[in-house]
C-alpha atoms as a PDB file:
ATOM      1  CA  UNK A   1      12.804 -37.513 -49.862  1.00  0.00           C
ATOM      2  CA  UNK A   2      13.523 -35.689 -53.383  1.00  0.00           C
ATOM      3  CA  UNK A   3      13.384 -31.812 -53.179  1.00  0.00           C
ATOM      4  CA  UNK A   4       9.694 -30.950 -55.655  1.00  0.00           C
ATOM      5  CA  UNK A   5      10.885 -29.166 -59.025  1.00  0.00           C
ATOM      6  CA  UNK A   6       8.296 -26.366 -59.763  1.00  0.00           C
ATOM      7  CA  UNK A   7       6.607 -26.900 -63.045  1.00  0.00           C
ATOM      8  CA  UNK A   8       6.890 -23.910 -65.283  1.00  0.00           C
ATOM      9  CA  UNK A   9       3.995 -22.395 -64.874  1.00  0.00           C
ATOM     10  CA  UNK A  10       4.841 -21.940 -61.316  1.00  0.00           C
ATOM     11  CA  UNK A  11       8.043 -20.177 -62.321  1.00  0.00           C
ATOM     12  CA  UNK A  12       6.312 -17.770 -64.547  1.00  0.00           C
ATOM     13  CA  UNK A  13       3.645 -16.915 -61.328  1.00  0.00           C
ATOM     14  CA  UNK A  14       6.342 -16.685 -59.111  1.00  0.00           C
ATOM     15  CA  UNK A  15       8.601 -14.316 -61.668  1.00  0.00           C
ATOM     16  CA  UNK A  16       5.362 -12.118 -61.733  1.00  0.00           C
ATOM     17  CA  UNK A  17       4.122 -12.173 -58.134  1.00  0.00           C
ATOM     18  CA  UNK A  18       8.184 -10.539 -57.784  1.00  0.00           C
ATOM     19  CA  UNK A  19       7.158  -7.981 -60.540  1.00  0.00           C
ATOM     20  CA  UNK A  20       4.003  -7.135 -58.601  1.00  0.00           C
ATOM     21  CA  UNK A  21       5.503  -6.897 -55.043  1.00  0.00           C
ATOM     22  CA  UNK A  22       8.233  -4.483 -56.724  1.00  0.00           C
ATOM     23  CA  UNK A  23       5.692  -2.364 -58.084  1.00  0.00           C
ATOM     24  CA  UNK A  24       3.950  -1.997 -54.758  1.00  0.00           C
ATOM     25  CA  UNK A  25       7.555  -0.853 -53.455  1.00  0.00           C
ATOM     26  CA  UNK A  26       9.590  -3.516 -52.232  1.00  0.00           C
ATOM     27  CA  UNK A  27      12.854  -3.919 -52.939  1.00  0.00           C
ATOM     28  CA  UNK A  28      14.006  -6.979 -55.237  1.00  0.00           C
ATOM     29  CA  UNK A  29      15.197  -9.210 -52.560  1.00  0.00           C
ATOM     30  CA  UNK A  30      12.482  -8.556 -50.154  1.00  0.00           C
ATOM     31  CA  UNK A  31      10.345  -9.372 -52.808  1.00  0.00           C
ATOM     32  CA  UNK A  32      12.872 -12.496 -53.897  1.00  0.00           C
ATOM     33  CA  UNK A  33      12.339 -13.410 -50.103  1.00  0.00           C
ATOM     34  CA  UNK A  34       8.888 -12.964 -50.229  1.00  0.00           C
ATOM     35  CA  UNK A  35       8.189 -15.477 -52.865  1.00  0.00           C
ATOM     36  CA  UNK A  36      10.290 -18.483 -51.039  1.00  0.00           C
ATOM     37  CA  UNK A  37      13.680 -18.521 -53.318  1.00  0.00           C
ATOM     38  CA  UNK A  38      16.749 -17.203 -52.770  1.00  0.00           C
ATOM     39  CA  UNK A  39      18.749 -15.046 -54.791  1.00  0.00           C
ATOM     40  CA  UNK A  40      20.918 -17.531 -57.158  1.00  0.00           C
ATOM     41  CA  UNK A  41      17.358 -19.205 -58.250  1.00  0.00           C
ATOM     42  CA  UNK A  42      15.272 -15.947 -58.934  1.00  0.00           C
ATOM     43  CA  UNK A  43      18.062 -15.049 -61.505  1.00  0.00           C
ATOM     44  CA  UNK A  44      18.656 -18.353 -62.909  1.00  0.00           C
ATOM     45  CA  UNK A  45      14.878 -18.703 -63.748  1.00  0.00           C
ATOM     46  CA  UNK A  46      15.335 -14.960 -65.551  1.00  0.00           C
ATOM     47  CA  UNK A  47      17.684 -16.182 -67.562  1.00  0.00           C
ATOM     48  CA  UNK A  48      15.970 -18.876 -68.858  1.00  0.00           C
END
């Protein structure tokens, strides 16, 4: 079975919910962890 792409808008939710866990005081990659992606992808999805 084929690994599920997120659709964009799920990026941009996921980019925020990191945004919102780091303003509540978590480090970045708790809050990368928190979200279900590991490091590599978080940044990758920045960049675009």
């Amino acid at each position: 079975m084929a690994n599920k792409r997120p659709k964009p808008e799920e990026i941009v939710s996921k980019l925020r919910q990191v945004e919102v866990l780091m303003g509540q005081g978590l480090s970045r990659l708790d809050a990368i962890g928190r979200i279900g992606v590991v490091e590599q992808t978080y940044y990758r999805w920045r960049k675009q």
